[in-house]
C-alpha atoms as a PDB file:
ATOM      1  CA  UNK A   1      88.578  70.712  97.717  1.00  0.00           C
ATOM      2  CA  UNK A   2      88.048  68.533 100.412  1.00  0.00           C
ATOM      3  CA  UNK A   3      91.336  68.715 103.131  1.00  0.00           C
ATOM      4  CA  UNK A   4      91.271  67.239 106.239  1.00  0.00           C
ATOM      5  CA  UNK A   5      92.917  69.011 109.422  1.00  0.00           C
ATOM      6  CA  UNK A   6      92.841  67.336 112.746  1.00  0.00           C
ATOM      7  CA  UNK A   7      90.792  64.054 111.806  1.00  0.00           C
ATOM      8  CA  UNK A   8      88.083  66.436 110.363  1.00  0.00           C
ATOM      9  CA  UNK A   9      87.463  66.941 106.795  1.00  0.00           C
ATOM     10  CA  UNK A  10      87.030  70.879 105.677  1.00  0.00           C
ATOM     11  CA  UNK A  11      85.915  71.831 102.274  1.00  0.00           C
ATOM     12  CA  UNK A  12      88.088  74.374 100.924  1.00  0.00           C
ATOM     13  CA  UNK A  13      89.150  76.750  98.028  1.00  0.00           C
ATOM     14  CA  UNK A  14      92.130  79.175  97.639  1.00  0.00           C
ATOM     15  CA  UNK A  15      89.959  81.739  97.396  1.00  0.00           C
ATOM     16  CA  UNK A  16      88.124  81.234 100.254  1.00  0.00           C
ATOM     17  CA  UNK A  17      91.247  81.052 102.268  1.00  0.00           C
ATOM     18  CA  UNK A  18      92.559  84.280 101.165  1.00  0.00           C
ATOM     19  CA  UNK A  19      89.175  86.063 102.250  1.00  0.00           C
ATOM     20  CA  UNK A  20      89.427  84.351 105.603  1.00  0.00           C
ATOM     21  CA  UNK A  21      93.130  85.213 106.078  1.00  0.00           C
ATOM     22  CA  UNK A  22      92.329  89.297 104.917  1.00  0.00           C
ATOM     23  CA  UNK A  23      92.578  91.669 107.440  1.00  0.00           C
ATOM     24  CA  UNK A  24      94.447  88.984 109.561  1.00  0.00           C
ATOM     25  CA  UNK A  25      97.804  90.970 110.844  1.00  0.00           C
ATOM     26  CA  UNK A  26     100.232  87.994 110.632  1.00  0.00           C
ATOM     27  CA  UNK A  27     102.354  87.022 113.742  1.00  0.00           C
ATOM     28  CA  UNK A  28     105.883  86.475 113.751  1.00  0.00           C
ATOM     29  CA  UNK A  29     107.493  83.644 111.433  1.00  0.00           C
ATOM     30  CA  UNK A  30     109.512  81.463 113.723  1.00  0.00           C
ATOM     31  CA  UNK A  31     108.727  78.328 111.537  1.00  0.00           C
ATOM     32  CA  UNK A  32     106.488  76.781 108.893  1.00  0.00           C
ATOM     33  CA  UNK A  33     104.672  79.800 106.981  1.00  0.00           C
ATOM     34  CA  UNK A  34     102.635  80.146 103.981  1.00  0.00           C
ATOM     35  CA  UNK A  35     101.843  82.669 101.192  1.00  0.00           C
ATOM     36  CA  UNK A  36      98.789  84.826 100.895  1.00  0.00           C
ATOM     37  CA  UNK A  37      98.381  87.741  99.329  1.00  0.00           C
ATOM     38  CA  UNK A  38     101.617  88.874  99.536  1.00  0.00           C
ATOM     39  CA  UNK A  39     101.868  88.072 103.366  1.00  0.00           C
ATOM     40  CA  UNK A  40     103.818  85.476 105.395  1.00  0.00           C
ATOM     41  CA  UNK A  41     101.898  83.642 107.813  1.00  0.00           C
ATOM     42  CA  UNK A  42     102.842  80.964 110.077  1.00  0.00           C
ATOM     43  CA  UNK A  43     101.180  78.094 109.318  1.00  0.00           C
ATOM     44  CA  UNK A  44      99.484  77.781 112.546  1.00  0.00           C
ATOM     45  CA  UNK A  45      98.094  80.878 112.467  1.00  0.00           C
ATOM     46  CA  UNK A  46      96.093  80.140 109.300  1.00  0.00           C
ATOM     47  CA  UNK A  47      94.834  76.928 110.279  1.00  0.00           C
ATOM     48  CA  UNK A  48      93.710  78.430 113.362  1.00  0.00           C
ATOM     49  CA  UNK A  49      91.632  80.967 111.289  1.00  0.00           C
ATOM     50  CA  UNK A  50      90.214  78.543 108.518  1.00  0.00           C
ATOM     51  CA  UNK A  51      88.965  75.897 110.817  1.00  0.00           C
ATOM     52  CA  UNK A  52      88.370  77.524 114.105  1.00  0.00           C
ATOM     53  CA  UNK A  53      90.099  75.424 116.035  1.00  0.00           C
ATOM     54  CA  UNK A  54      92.844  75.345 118.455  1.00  0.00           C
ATOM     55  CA  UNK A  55      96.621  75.238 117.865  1.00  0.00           C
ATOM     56  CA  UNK A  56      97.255  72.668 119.528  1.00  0.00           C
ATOM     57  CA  UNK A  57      94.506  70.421 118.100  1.00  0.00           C
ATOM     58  CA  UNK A  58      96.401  70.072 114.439  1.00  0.00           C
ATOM     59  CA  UNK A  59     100.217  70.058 113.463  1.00  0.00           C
ATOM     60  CA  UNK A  60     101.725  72.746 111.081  1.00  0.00           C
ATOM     61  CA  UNK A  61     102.551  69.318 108.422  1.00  0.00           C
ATOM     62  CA  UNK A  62      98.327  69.087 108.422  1.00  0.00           C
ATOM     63  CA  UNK A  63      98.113  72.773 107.752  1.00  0.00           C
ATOM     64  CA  UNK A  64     101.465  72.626 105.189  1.00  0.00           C
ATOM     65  CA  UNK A  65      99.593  69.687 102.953  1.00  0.00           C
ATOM     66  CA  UNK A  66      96.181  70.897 102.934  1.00  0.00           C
ATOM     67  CA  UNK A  67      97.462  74.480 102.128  1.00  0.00           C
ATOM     68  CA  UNK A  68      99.852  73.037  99.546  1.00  0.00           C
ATOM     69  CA  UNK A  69      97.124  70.960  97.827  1.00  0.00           C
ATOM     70  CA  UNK A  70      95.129  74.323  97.598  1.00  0.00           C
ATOM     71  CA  UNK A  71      98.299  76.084  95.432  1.00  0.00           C
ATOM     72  CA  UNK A  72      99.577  77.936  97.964  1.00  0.00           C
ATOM     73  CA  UNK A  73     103.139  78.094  98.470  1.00  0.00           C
ATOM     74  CA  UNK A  74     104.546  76.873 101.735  1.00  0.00           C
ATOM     75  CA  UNK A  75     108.056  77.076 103.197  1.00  0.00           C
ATOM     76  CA  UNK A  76     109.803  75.140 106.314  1.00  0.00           C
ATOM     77  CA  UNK A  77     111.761  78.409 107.828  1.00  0.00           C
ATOM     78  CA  UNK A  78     111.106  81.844 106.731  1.00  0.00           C
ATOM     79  CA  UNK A  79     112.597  82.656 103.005  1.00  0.00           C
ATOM     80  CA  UNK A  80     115.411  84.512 103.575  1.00  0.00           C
ATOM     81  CA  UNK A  81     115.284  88.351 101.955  1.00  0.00           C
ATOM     82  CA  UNK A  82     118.533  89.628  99.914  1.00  0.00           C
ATOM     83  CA  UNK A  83     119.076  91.696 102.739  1.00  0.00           C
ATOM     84  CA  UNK A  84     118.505  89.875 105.310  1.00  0.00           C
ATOM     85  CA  UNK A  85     121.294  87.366 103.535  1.00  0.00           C
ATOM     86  CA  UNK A  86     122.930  85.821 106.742  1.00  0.00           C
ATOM     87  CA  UNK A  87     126.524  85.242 104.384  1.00  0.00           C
ATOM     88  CA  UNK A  88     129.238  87.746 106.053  1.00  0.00           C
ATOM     89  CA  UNK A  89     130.534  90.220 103.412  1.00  0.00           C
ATOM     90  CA  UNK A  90     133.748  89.693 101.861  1.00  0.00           C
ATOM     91  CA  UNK A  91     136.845  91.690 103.777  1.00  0.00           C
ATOM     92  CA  UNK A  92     139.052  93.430 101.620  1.00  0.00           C
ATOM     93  CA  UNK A  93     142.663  92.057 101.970  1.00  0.00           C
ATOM     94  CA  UNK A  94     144.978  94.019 104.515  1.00  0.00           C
ATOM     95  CA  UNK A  95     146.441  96.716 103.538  1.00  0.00           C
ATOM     96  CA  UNK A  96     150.784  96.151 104.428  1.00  0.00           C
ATOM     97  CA  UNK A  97     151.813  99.790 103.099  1.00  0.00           C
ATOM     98  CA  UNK A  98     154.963  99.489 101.580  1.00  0.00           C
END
């Protein structure tokens, strides 16, 4: 599929991403990320990979909608785990001993 990333067109398939992207150790997920494997990866990172270009060249949107239109699944922040749930537990009510 034909995706274009910083004004120039790339011709692309999930499965070609996904052999790029193995063996890549992902960074740390401050922002947009994607789905590969069963890795999180920031955006950047994989655009950076599949077209060989710098960061700063393309935005992580570019990178989101090609990525997206090749059936991966993007997020804006990090997908928060079950245990990383940032909700406070509930406190038990005080105790007044009668």
């Amino acid at each position: 599929m034909r995706v274009v990333i910083a004004r120039y067109p790339f011709d692309l398939d999930k499965s070609e991403v996904e052999t790029k992207m193995k063996g890549v150790r992902p960074e740390d997920v401050t922002g947009a990320c994607v789905v590969i494997g069963r890795r999180l990866y920031p955006v950047k990172q994989v655009g950076e990979v599949i077209t060989r270009q710098d960061r700063r060249d393309f935005s992580a949107g570019e990178v989101t909608r090609a990525l997206t239109r090749l059936g991966f699944t993007c997020h804006a922040t990090p997908p928060v785990a079950a245990s990383e749930d940032p909700s406070p537990a509930p406190t038990p009510p005080l105790w007044t001993g009668a």
